[in-house]
Protein backbone atom coordinates (compact mmCIF):
# COMPACT_ATOMS: atom_id res chain seq x y z
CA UNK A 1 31.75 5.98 -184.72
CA UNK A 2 30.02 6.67 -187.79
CA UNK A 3 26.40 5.24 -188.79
CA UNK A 4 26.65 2.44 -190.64
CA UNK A 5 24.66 2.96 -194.35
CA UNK A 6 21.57 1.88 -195.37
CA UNK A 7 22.02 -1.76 -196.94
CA UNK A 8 25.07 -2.77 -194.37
CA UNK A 9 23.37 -5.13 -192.66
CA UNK A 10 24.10 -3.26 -189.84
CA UNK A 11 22.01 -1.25 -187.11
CA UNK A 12 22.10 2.50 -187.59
CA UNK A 13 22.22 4.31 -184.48
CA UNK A 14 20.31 8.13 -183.90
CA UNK A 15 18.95 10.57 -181.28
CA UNK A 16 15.28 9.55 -180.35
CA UNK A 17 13.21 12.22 -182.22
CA UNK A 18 10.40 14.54 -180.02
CA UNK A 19 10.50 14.56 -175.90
CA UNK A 20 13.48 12.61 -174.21
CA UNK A 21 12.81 9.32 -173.29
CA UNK A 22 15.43 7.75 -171.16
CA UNK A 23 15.30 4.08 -169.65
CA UNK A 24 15.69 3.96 -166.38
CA UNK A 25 19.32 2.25 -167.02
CA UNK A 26 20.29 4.80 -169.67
CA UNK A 27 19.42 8.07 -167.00
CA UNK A 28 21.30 6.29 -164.75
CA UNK A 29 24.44 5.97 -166.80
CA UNK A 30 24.29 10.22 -166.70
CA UNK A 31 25.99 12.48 -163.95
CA UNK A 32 23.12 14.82 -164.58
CA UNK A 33 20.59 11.89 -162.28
CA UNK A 34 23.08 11.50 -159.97
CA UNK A 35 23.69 15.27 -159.43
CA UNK A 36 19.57 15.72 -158.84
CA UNK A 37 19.83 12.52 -157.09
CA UNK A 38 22.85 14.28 -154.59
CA UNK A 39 20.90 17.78 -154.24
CA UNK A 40 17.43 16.14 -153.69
CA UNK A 41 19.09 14.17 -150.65
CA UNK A 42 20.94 16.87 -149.36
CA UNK A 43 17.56 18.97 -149.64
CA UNK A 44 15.07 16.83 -148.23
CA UNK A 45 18.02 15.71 -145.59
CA UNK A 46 17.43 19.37 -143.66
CA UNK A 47 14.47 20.14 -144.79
CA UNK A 48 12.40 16.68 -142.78
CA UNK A 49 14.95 17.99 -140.13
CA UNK A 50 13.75 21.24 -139.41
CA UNK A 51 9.92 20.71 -140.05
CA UNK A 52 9.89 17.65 -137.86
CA UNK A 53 11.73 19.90 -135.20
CA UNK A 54 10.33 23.32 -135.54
CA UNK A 55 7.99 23.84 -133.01
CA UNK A 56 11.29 23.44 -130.34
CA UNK A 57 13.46 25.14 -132.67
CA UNK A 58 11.42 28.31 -132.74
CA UNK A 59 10.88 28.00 -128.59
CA UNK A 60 14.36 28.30 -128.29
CA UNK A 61 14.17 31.42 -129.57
CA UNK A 62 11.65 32.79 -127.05
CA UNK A 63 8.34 31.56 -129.24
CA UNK A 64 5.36 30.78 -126.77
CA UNK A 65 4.09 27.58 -128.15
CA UNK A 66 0.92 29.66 -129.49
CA UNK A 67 2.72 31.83 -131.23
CA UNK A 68 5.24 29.24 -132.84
CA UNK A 69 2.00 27.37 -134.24
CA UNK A 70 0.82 30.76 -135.64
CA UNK A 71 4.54 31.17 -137.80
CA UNK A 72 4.23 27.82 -138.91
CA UNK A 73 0.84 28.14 -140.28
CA UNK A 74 1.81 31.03 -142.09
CA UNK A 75 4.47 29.09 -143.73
CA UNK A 76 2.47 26.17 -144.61
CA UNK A 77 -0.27 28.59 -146.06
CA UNK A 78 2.59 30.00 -147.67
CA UNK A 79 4.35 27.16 -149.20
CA UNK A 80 0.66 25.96 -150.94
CA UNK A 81 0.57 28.18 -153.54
CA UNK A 82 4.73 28.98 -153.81
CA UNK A 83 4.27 25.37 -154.82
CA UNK A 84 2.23 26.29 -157.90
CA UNK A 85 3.83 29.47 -158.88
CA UNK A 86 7.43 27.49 -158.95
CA UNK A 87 5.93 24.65 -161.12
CA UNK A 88 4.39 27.43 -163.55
CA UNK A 89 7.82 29.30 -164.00
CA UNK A 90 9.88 26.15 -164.43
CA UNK A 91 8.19 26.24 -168.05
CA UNK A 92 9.89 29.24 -168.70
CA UNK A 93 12.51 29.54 -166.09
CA UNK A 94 15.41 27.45 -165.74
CA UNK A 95 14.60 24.71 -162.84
CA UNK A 96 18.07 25.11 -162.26
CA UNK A 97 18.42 28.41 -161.13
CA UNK A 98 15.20 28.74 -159.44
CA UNK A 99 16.37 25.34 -157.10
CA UNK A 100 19.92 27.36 -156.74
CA UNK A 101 17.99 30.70 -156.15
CA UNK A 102 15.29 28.87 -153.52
CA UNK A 103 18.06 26.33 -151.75
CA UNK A 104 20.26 29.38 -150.85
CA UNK A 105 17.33 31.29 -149.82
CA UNK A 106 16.90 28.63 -147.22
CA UNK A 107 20.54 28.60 -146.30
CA UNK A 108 20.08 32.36 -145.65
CA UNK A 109 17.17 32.08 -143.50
CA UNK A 110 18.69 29.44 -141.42
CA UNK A 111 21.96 31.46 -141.19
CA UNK A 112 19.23 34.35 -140.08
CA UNK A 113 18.25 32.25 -137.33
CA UNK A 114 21.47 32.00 -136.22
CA UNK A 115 22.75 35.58 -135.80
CA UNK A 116 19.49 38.03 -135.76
CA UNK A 117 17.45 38.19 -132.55
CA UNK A 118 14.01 38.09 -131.61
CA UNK A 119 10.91 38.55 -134.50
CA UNK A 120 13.17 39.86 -137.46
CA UNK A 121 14.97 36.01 -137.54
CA UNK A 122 12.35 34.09 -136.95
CA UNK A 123 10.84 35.95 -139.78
CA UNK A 124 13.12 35.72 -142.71
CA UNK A 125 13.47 31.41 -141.26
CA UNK A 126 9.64 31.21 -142.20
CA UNK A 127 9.66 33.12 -145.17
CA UNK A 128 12.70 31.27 -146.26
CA UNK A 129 11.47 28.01 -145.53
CA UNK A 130 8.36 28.75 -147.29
CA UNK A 131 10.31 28.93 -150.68
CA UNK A 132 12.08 25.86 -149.51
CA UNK A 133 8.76 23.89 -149.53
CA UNK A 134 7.65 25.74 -152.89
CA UNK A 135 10.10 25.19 -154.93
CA UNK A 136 10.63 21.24 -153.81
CA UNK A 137 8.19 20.44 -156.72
CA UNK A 138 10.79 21.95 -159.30
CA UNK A 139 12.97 19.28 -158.91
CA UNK A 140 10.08 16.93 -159.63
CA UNK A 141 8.97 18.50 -163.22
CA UNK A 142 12.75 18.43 -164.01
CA UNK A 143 12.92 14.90 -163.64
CA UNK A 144 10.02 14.07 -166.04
CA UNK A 145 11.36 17.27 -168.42
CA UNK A 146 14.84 15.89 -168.41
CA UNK A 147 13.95 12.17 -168.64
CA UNK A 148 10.58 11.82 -170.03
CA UNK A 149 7.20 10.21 -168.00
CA UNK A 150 7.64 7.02 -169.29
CA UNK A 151 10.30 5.76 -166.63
CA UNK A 152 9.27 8.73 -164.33
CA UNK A 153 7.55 6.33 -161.43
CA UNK A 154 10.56 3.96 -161.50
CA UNK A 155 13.63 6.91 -161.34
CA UNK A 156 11.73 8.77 -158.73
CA UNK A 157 11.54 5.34 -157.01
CA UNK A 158 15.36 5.08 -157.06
CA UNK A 159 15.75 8.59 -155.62
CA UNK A 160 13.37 7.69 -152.51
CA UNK A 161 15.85 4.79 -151.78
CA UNK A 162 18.50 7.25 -151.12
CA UNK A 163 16.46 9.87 -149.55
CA UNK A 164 14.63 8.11 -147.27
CA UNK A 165 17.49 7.54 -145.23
CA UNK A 166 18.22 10.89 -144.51
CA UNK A 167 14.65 11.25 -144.05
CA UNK A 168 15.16 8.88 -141.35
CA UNK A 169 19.18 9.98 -139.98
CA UNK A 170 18.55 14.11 -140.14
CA UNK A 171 15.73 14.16 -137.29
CA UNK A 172 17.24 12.18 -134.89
CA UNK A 173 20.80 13.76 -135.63
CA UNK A 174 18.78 17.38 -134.57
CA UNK A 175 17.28 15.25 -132.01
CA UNK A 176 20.84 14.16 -130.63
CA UNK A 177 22.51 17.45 -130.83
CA UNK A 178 19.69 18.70 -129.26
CA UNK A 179 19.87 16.69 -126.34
CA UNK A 180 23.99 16.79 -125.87
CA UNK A 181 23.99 20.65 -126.25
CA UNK A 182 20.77 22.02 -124.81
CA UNK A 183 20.09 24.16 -128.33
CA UNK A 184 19.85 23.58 -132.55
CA UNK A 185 22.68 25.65 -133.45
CA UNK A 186 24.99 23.02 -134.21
CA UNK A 187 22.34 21.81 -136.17
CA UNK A 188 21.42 25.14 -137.97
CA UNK A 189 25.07 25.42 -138.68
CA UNK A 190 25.64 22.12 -140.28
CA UNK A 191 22.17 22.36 -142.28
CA UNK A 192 23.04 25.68 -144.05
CA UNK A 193 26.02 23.90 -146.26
CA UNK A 194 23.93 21.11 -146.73
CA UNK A 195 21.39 23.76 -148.79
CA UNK A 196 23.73 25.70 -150.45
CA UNK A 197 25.38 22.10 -151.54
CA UNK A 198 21.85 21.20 -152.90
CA UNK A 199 21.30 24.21 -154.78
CA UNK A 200 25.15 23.61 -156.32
CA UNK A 201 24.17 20.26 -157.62
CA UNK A 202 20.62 21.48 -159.04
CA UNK A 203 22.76 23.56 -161.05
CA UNK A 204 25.26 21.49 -162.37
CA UNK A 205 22.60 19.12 -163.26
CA UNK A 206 22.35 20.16 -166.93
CA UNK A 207 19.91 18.50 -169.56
CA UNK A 208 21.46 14.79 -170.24
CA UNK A 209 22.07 14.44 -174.34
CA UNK A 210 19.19 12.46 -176.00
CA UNK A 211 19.43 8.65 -175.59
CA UNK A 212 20.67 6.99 -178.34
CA UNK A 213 18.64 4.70 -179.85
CA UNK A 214 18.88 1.94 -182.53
CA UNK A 215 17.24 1.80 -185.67
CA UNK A 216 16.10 -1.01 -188.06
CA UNK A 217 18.68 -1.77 -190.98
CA UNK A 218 17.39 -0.55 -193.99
CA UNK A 219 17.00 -3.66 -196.33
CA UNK A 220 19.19 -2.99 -199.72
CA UNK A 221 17.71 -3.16 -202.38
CA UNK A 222 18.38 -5.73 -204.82
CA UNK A 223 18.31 -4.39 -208.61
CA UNK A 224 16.50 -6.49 -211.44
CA UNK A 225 18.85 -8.30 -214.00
């Protein structure tokens, strides 16, 4: 509907001017939150998975213990400053693509796992996994970018409601299958949609319009007889 005029007696109603601001009520009224919301679920889902299960997963596939601790290092040591060089491009890379890019990185190294033998999968998994890790802080800066810091705390509270509980189902579903089936493939294979469905909802998660916002009624003027 149209603004009302100055001197209606009504509320005019405009786009917040400068950096997004969004109540916590009013980002939650957009499908871009719910879309981040979805993909940072489905990412942290298999990502707590894997990392809480790796040192087994990577003796399956005939890794001394030794030498699974040594891939894993180099993945943490890895991920530390992947983390930085992500948060630096998202200022001048779209967060989207880089969480589609990174999320079906990881599917691929899981799905490398899965069909390459010996040193070369294990490999491209840790290398893989390292972007995984680095480029989890994207989604972070796009919540503050898309939303504003004001209400940043409270919306990223709302998303650790819903994640935590796959933080908290994902390990001991791996843990399960690993125990009915005597390996993690089921659980590779079920983990590699879940990152390619991540990175899908990153990047349909497009910047929300500007809240709307009311403004004071101008007074009208009243002329002089």
């Amino acid at each position: 509907s149209p603004a009302a005029a100055p001197g209606s007696g009504r509320s005019r109603v405009r786009a917040r001017p400068g950096a997004q601001e969004f109540t916590v009520r009013q980002a939650l009224r957009t499908h871009t939150f719910w879309f981040m919301l979805a993909g940072v679920v489905a990412r942290v889902s298999a990502t707590n998975a894997i990392i809480i299960h790796i040192f087994p997963l990577l003796e399956d596939e005939g890794l001394s213990a030794q030498t699974a601790a040594v891939y894993v290092s180099v993945m943490f040591f890895l991920a530390i400053p992947l983390r930085f060089v992500m948060g630096m491009a998202g200022g001048h890379v779209s967060p989207r693509k880089l969480l589609f890019v990174g999320l079906n990185l990881g599917a691929v190294g899981l799905l490398a796992l899965l069909v390459l033998d010996g040193t070369a999968g294990v490999v491209v998994f840790i290398l893989t996994l390292a972007v995984v890790e680095g480029v989890s802080s994207v989604n972070w800066i796009m919540l503050g970018d898309y939303f504003g810091r004001g209400r940043f705390a409270s919306l990223m509270g709302v998303m650790s409601v819903f994640h935590n509980i796959g933080l908290f189902v994902s390990p001991i579903f791996s843990g399960w299958v690993k125990d009915q089936t005597g390996n993690y493939d089921l659980v590779l294979i079920a983990f590699i949609p879940l990152y390619v469905l991540s990175g899908c909802l990153f990047a349909l998660a497009s910047r929300p319009a500007p809240p709307r916002v009311a403004a004071p009624a101008t007074a009208q003027a009243v002329a002089p007889r």
